[in-house]
PDB file of N, CA and C in Angstrom:
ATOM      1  N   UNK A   1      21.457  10.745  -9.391  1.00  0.00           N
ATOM      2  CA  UNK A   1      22.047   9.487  -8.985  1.00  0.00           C
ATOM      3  C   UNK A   1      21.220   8.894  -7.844  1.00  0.00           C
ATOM      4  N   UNK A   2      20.713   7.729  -8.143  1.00  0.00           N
ATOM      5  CA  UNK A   2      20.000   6.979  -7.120  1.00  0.00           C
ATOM      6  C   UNK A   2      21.126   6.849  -6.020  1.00  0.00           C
ATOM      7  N   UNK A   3      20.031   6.898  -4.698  1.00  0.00           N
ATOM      8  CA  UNK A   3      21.125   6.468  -3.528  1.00  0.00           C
ATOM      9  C   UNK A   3      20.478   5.472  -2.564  1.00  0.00           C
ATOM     10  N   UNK A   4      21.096   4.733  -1.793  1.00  0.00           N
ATOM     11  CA  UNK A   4      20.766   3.427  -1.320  1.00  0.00           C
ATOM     12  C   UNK A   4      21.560   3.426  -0.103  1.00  0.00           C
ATOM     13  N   UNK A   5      21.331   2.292   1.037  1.00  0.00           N
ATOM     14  CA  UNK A   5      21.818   2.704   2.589  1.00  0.00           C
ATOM     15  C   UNK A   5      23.159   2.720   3.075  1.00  0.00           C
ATOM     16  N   UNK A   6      23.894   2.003   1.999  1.00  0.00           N
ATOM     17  CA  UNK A   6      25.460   2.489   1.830  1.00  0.00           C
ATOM     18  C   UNK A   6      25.942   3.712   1.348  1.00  0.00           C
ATOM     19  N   UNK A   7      24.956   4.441   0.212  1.00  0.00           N
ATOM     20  CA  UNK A   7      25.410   5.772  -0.405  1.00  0.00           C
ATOM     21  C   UNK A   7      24.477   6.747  -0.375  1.00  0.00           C
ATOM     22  N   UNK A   8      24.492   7.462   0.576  1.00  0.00           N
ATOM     23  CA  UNK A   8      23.117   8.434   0.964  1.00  0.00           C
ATOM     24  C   UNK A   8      24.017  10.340   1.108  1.00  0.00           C
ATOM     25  N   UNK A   9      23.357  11.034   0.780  1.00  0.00           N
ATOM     26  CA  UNK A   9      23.787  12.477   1.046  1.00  0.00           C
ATOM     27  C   UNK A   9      24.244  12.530   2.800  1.00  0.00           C
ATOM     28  N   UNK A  10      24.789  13.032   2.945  1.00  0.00           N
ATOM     29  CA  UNK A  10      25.441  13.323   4.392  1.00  0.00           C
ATOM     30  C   UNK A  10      24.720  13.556   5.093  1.00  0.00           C
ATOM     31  N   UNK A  11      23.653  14.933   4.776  1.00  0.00           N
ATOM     32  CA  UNK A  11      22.967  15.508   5.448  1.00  0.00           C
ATOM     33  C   UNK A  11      21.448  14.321   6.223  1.00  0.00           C
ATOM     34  N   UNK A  12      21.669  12.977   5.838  1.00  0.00           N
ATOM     35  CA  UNK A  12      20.574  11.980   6.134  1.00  0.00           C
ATOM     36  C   UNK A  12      21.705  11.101   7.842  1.00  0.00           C
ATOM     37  N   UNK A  13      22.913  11.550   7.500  1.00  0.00           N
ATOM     38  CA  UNK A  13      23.475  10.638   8.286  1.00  0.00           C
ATOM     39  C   UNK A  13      23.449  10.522   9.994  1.00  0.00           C
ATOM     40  N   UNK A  14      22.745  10.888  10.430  1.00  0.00           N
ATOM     41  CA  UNK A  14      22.761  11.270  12.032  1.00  0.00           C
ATOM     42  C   UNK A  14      21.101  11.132  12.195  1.00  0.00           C
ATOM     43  N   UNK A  15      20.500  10.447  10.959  1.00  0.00           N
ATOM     44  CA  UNK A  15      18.947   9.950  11.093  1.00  0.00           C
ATOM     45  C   UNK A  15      19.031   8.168  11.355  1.00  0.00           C
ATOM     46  N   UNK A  16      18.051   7.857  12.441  1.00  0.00           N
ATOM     47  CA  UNK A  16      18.359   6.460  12.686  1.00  0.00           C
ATOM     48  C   UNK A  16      18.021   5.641  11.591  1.00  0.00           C
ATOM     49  N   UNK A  17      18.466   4.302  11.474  1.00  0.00           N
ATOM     50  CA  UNK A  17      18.067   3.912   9.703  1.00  0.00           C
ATOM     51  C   UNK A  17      17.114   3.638   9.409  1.00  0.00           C
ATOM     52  N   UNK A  18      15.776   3.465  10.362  1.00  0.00           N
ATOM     53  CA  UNK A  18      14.509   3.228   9.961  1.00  0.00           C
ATOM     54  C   UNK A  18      13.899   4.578   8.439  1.00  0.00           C
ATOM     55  N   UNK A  19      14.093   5.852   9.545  1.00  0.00           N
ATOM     56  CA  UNK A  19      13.745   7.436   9.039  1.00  0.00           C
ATOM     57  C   UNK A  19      15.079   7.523   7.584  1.00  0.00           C
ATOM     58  N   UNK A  20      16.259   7.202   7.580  1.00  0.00           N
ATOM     59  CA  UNK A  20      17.366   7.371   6.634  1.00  0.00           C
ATOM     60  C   UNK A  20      16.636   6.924   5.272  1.00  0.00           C
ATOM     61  N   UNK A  21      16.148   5.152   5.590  1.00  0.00           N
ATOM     62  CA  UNK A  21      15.770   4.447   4.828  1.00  0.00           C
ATOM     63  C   UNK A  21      14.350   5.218   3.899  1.00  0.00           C
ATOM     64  N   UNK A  22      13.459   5.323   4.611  1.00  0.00           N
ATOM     65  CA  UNK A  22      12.446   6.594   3.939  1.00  0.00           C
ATOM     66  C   UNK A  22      12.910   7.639   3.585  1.00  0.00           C
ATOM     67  N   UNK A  23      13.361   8.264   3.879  1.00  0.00           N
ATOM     68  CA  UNK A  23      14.161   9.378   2.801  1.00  0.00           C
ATOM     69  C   UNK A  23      14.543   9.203   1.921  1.00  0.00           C
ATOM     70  N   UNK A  24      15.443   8.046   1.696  1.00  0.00           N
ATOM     71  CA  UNK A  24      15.925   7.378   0.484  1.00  0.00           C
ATOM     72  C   UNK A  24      15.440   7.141  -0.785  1.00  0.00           C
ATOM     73  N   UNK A  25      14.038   6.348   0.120  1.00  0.00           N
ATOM     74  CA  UNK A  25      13.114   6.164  -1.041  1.00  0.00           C
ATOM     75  C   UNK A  25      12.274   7.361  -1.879  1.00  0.00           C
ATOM     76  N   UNK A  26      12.043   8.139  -1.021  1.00  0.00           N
ATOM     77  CA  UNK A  26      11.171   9.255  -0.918  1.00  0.00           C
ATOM     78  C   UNK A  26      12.337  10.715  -1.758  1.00  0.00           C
ATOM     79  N   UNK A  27      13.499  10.398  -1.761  1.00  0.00           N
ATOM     80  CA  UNK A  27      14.542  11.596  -2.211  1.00  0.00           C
ATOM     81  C   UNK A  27      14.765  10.469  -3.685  1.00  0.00           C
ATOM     82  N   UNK A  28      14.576   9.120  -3.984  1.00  0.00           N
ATOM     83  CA  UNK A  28      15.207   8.393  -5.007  1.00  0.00           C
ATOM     84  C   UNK A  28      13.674   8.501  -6.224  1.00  0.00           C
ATOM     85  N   UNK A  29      12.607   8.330  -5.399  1.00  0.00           N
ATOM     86  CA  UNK A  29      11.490   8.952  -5.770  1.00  0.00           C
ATOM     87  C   UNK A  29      11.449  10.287  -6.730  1.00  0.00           C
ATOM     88  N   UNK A  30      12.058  11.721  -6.034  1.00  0.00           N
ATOM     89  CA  UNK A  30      11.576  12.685  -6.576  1.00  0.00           C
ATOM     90  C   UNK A  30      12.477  12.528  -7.564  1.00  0.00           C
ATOM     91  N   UNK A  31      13.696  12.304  -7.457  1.00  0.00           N
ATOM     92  CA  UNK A  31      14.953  12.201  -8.866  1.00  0.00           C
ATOM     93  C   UNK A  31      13.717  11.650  -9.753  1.00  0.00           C
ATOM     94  N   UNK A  32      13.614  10.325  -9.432  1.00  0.00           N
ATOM     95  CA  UNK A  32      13.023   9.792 -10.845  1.00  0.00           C
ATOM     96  C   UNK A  32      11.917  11.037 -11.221  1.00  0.00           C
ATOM     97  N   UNK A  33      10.916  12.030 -10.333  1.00  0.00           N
ATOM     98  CA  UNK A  33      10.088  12.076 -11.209  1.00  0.00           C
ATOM     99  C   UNK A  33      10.864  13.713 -11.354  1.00  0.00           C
ATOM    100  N   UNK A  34      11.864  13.894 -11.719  1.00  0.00           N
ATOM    101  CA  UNK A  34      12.712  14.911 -12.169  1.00  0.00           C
ATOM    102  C   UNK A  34      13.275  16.058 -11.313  1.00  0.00           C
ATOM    103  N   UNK A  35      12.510  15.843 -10.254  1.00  0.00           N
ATOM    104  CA  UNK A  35      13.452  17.296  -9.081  1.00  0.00           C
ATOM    105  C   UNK A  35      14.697  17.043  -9.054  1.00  0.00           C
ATOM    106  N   UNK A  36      15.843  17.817  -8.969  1.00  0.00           N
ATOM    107  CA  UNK A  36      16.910  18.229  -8.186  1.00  0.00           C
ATOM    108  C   UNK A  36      16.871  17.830  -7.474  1.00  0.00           C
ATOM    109  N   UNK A  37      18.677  17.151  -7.003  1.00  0.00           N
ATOM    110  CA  UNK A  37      18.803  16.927  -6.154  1.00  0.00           C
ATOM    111  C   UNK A  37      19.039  17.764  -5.060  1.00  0.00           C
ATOM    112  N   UNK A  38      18.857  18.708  -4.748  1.00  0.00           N
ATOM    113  CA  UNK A  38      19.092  19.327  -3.580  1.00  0.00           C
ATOM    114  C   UNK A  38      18.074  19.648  -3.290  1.00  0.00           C
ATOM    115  N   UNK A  39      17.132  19.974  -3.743  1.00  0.00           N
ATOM    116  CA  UNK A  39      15.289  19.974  -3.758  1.00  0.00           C
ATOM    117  C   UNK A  39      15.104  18.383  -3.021  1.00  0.00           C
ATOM    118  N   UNK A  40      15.357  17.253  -3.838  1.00  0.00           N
ATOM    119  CA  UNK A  40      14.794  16.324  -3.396  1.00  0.00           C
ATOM    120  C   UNK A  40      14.983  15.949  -1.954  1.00  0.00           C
ATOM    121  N   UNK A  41      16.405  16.198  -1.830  1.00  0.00           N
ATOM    122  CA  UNK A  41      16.811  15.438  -0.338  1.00  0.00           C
ATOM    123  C   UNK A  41      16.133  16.910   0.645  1.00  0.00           C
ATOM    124  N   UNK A  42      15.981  18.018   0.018  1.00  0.00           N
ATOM    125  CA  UNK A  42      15.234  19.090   1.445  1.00  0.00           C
ATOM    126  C   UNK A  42      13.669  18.371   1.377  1.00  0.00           C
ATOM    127  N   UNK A  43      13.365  18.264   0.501  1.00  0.00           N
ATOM    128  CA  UNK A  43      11.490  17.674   0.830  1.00  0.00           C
ATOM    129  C   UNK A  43      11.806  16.154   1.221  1.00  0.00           C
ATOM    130  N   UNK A  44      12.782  15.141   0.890  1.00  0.00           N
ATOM    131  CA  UNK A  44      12.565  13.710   1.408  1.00  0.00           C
ATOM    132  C   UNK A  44      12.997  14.006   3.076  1.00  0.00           C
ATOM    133  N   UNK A  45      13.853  14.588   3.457  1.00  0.00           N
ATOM    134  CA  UNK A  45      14.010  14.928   4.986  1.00  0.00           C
ATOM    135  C   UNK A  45      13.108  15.230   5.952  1.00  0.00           C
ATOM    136  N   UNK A  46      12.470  16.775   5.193  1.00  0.00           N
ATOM    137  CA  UNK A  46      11.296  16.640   5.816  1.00  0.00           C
ATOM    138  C   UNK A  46      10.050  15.736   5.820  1.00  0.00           C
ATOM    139  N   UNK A  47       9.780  14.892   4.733  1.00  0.00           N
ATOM    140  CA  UNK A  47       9.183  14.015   4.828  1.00  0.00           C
ATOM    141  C   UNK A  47       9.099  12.962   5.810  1.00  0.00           C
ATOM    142  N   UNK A  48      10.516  12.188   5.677  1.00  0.00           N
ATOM    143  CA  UNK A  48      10.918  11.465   6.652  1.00  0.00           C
ATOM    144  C   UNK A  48      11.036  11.980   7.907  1.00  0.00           C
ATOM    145  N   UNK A  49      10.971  12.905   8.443  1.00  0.00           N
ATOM    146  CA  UNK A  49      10.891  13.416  10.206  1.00  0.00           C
ATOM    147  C   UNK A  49       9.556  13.254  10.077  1.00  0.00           C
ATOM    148  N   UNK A  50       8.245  13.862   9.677  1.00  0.00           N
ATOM    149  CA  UNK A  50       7.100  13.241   9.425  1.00  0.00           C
ATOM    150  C   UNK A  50       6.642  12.289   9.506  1.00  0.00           C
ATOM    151  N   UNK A  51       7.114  11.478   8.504  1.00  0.00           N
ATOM    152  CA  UNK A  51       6.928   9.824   8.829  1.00  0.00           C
ATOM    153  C   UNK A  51       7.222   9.239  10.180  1.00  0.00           C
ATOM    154  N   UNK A  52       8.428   9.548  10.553  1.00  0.00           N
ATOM    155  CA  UNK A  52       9.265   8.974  11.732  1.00  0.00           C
ATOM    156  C   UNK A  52       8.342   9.531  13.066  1.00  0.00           C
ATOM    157  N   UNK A  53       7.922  10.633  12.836  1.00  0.00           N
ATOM    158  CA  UNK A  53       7.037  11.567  13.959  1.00  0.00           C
ATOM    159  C   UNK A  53       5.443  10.289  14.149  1.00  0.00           C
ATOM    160  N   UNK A  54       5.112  10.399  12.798  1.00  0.00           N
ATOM    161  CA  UNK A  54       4.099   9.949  12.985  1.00  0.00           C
ATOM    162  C   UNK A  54       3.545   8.084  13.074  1.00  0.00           C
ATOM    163  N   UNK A  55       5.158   7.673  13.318  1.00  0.00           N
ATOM    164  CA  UNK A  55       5.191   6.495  13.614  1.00  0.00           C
ATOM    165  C   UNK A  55       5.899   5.765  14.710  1.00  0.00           C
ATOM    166  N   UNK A  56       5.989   7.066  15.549  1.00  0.00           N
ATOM    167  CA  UNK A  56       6.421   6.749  16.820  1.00  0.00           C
ATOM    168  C   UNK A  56       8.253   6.024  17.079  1.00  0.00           C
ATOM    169  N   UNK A  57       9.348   6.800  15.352  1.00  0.00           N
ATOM    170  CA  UNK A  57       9.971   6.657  15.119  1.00  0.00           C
ATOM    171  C   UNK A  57      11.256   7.233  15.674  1.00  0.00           C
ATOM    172  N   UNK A  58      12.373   6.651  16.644  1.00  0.00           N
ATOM    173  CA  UNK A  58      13.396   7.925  16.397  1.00  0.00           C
ATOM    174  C   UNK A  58      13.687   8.216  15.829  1.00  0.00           C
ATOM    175  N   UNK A  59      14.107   9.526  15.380  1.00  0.00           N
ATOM    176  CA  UNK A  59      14.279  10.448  14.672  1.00  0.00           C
ATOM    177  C   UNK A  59      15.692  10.213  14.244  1.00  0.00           C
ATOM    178  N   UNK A  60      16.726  11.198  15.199  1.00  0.00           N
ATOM    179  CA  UNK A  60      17.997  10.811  15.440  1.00  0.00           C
ATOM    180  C   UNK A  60      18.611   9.877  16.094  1.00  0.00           C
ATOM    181  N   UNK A  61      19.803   9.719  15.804  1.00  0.00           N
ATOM    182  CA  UNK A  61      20.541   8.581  16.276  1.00  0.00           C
ATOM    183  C   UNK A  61      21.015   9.364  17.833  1.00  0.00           C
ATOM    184  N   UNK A  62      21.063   8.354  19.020  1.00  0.00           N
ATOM    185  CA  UNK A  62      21.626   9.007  20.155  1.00  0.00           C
ATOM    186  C   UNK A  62      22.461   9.787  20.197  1.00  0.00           C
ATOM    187  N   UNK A  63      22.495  11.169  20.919  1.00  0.00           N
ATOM    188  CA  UNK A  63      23.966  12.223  20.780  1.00  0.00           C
ATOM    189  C   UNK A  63      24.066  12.789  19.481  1.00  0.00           C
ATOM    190  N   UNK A  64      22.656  13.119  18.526  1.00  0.00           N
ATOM    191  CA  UNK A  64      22.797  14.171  17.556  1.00  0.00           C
ATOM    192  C   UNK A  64      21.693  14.621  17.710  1.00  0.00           C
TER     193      UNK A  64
END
């Protein structure tokens, strides 16, 4: 099931929405090219802290 910035796995929710938003794409990504979802959202997470790292992104939202 594709997910989008209203309907995202939980485990994305305490990421600020810049980093949420890349995950999204990046976890809506691997679905299409057939991973699991529970595979997808552990590699789009880490992806997205990556991204967010390497773009001078917060990470988390204040107080998580």
């Amino acid at each position: 099931m594709p997910w989008n910035k209203e309907n995202y796995p939980d485990s994305l929710k305490n990421f600020t929405a810049p980093v949420r938003s890349k995950a999204i794409d990046i976890a809506n990504a691997l679905l299409s090219d057939g991973y699991d979802e529970g595979r997808a959202i552990s590699i789009a997470t880490a992806e997205a802290k990556e991204w967010g790292e390497n773009h001078d992104k917060q990470i988390r939202k204040k107080g998580h």
